[in-house]
C-alpha atoms as a PDB file:
ATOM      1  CA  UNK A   1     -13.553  78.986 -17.226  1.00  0.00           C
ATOM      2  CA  UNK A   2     -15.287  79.919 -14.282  1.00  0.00           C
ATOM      3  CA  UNK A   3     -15.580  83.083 -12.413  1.00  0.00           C
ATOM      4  CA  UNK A   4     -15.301  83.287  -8.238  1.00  0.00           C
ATOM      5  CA  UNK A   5     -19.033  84.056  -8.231  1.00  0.00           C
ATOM      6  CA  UNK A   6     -20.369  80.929  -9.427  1.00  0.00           C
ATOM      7  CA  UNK A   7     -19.309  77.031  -7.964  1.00  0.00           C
ATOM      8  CA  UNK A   8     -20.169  73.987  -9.855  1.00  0.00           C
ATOM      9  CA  UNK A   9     -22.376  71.395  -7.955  1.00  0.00           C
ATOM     10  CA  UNK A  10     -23.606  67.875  -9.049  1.00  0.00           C
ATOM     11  CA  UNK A  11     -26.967  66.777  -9.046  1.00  0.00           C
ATOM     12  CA  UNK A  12     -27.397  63.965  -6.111  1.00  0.00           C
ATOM     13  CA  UNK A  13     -30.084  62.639  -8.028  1.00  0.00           C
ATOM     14  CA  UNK A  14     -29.317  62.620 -11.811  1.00  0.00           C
ATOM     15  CA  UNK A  15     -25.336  63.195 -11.694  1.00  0.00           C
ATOM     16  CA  UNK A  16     -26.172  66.582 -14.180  1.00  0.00           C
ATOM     17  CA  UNK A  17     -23.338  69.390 -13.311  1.00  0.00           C
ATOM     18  CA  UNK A  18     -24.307  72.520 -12.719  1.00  0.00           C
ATOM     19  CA  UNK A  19     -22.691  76.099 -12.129  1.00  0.00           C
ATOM     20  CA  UNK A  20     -24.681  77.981  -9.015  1.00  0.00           C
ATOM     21  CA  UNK A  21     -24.106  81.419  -8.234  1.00  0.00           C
ATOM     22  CA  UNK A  22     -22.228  81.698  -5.120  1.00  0.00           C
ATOM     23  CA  UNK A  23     -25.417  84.415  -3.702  1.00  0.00           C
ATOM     24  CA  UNK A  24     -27.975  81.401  -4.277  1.00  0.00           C
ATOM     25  CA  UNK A  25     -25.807  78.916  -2.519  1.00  0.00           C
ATOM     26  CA  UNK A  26     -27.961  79.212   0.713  1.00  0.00           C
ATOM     27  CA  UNK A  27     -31.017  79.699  -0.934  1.00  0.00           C
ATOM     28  CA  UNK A  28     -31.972  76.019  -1.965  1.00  0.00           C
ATOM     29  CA  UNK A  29     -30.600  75.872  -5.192  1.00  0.00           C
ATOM     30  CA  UNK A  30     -32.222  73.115  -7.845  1.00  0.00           C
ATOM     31  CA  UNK A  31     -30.685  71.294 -10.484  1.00  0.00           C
ATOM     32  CA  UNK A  32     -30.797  73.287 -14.250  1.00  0.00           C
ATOM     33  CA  UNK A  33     -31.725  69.328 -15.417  1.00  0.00           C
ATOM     34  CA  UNK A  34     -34.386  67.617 -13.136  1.00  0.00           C
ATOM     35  CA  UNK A  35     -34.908  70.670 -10.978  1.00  0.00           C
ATOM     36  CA  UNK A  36     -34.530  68.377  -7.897  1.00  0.00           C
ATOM     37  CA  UNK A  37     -32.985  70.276  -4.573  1.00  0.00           C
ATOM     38  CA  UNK A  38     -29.009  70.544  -4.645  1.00  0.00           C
ATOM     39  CA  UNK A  39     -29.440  70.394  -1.070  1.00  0.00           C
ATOM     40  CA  UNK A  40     -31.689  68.235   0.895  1.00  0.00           C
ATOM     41  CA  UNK A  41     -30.096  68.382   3.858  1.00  0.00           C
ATOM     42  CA  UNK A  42     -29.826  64.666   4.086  1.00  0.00           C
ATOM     43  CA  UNK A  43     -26.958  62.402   3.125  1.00  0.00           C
ATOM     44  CA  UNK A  44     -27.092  61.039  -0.311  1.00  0.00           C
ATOM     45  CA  UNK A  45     -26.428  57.321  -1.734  1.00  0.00           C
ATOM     46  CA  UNK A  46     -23.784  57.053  -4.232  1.00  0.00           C
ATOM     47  CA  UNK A  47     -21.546  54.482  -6.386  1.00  0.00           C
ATOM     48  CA  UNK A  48     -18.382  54.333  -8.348  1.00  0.00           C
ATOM     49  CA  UNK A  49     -19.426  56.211 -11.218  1.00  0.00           C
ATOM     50  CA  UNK A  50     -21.423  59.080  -8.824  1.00  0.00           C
ATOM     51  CA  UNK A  51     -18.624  58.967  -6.583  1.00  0.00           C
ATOM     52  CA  UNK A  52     -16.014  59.963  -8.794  1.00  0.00           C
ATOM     53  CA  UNK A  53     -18.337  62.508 -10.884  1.00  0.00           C
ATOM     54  CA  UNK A  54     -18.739  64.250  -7.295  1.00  0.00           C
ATOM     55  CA  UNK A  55     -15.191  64.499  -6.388  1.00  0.00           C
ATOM     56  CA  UNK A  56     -14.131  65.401  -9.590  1.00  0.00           C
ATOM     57  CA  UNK A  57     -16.809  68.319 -10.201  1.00  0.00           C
ATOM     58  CA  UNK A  58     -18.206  69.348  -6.481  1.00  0.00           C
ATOM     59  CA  UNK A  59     -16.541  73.062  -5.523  1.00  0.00           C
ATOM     60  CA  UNK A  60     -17.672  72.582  -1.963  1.00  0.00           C
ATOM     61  CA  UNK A  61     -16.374  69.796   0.368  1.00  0.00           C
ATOM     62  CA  UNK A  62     -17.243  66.381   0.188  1.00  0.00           C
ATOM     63  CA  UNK A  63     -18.005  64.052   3.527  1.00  0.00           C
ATOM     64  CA  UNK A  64     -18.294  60.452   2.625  1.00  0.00           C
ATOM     65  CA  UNK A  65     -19.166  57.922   5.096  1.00  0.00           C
ATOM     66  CA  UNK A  66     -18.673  54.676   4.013  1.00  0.00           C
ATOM     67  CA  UNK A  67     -20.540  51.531   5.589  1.00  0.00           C
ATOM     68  CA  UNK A  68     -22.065  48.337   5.397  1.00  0.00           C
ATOM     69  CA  UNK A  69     -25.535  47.028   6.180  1.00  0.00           C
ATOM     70  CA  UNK A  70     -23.797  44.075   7.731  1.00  0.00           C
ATOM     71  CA  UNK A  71     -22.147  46.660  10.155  1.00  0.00           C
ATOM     72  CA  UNK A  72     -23.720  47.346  13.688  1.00  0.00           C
ATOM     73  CA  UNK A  73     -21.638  50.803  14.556  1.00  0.00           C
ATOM     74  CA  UNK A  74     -22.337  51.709  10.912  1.00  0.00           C
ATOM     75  CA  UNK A  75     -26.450  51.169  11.629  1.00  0.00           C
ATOM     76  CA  UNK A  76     -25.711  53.095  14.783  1.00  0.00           C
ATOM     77  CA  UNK A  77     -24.236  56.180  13.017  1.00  0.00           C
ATOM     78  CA  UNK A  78     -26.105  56.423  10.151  1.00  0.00           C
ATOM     79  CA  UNK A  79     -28.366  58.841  12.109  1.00  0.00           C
ATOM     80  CA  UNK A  80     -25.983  60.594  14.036  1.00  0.00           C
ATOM     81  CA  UNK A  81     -24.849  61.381  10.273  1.00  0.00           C
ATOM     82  CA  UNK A  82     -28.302  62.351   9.054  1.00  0.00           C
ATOM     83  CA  UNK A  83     -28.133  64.854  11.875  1.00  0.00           C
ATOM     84  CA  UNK A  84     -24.750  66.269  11.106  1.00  0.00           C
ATOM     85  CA  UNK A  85     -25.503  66.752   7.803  1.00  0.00           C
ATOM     86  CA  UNK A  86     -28.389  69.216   7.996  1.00  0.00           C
ATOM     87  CA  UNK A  87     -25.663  71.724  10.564  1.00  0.00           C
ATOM     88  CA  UNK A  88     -23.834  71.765   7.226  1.00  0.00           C
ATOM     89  CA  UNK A  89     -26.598  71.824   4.179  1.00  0.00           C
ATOM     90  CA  UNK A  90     -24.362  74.123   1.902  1.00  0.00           C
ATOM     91  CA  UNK A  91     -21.098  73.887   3.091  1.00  0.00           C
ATOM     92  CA  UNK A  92     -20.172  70.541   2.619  1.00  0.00           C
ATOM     93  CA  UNK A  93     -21.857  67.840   0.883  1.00  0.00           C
ATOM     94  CA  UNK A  94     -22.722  64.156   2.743  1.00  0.00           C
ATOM     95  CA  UNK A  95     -22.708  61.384   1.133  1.00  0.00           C
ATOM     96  CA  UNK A  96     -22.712  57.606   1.940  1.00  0.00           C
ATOM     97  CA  UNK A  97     -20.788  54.446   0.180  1.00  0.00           C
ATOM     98  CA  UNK A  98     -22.032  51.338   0.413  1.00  0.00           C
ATOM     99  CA  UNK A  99     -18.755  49.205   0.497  1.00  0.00           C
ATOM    100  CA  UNK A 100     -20.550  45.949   0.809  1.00  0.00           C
ATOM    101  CA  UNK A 101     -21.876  47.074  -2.417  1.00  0.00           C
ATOM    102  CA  UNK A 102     -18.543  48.470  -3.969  1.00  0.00           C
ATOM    103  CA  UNK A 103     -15.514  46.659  -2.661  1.00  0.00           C
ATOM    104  CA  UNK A 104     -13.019  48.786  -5.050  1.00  0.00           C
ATOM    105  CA  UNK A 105     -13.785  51.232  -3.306  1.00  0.00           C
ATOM    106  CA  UNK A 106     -12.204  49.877  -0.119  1.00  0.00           C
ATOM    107  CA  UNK A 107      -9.086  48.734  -1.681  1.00  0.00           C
ATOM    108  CA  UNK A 108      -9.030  52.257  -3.690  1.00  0.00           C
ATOM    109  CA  UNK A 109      -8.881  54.059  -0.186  1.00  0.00           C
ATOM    110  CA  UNK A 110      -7.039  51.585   1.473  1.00  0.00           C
ATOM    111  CA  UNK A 111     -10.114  51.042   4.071  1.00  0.00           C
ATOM    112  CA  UNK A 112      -9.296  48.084   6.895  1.00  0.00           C
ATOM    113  CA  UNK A 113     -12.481  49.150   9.088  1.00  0.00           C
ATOM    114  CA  UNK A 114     -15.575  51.110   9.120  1.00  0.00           C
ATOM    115  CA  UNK A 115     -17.559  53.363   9.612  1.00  0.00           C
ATOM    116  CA  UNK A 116     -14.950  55.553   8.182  1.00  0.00           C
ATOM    117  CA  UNK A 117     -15.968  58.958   6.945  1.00  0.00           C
ATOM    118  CA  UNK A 118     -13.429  60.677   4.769  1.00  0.00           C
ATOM    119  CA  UNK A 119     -13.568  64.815   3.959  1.00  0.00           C
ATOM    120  CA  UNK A 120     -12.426  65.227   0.407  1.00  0.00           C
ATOM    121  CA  UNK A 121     -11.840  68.751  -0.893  1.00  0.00           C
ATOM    122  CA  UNK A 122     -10.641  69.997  -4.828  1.00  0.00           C
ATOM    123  CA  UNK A 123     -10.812  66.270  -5.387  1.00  0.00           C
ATOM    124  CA  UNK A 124      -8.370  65.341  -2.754  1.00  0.00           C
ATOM    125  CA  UNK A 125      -8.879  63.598   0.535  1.00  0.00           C
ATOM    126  CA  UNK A 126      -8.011  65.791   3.541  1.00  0.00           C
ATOM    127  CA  UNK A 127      -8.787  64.418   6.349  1.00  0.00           C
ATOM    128  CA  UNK A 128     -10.418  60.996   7.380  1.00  0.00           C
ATOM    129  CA  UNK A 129     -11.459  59.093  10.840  1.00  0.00           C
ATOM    130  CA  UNK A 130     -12.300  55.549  11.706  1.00  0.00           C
ATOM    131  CA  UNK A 131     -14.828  54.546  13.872  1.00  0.00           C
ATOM    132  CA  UNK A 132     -18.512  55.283  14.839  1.00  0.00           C
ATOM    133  CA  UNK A 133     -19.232  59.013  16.061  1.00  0.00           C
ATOM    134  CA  UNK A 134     -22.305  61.028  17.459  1.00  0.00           C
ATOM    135  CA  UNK A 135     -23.378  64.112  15.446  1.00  0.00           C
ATOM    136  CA  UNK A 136     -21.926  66.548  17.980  1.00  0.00           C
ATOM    137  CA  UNK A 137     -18.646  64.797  17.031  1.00  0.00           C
ATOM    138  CA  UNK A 138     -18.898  64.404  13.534  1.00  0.00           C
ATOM    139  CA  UNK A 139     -19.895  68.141  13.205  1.00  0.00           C
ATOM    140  CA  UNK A 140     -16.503  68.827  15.406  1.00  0.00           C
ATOM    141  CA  UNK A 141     -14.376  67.109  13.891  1.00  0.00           C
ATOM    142  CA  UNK A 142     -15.282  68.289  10.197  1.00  0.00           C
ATOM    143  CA  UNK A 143     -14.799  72.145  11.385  1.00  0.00           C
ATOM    144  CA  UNK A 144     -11.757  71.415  12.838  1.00  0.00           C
ATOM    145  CA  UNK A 145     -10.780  69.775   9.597  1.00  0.00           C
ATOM    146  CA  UNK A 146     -12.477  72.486   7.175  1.00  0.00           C
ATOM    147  CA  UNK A 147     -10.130  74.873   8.498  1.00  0.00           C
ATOM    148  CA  UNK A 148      -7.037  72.891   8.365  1.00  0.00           C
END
């Protein structure tokens, strides 16, 4: 069982959970396995299996954006993401779905458009919005919804 001081965090890059104190949180924390960065302060790729082993074992918030390469608002936001994503390096984690790639995904979530980022948090979804969004936005909107 764990204690308040530590949070469990999966690896981005080899899907290896691992329990961080919550002291080192800010202080670029690297993975016990492959000693790659926790957080790089970038979005990071994943797919069904990655997806679920996130939700399922990440203490800290979840942002997934999920796109398509065949999708000209999703091009258009994939910086503006980028950008939000470094405001919020340990606080909440960003990731990005390819649903071209992984179609159950979209019927899973019950996704008619995108972009559409969803904030997951303790496994559940809490919040999600439709539609292509600048970083100043996207960082808005996710601490209005972190609080909620």
């Amino acid at each position: 069982m764990q204690n308040k001081e530590t949070i469990h965090l999966v690896c981005p890059s080899c899907q290896a959970k691992n329990r961080i104190p919550v002291a080192r949180i800010g202080k670029t924390p690297k993975c016990g396995t492959c000693k790659s960065a926790l957080f790089t302060g970038a979005p990071f790729e994943l797919n069904e299996k990655s997806f679920d082993r996130h939700l399922k074992n990440d203490e800290i918030p979840l942002l997934v954006d999920f796109w398509a390469p065949w999708c000209g608002p999703c091009k258009m936001m994939a910086p503006m993401f980028a950008e939000a994503s470094r405001q919020f390096s340990a606080k909440v984690r960003f990731a990005k779905l390819n649903t071209q790639d992984y179609p159950a995904m979209s019927e899973r979530f019950g996704i008619r458009g995108i972009p559409l980022v969803i904030l997951f948090r303790n496994g559940r979804e809490t919040a999600r919005q439709p539609g292509a969004m600048d970083a100043d936005s996207i960082a808005a909107w996710v601490n209005k919804n972190l609080v909620s």
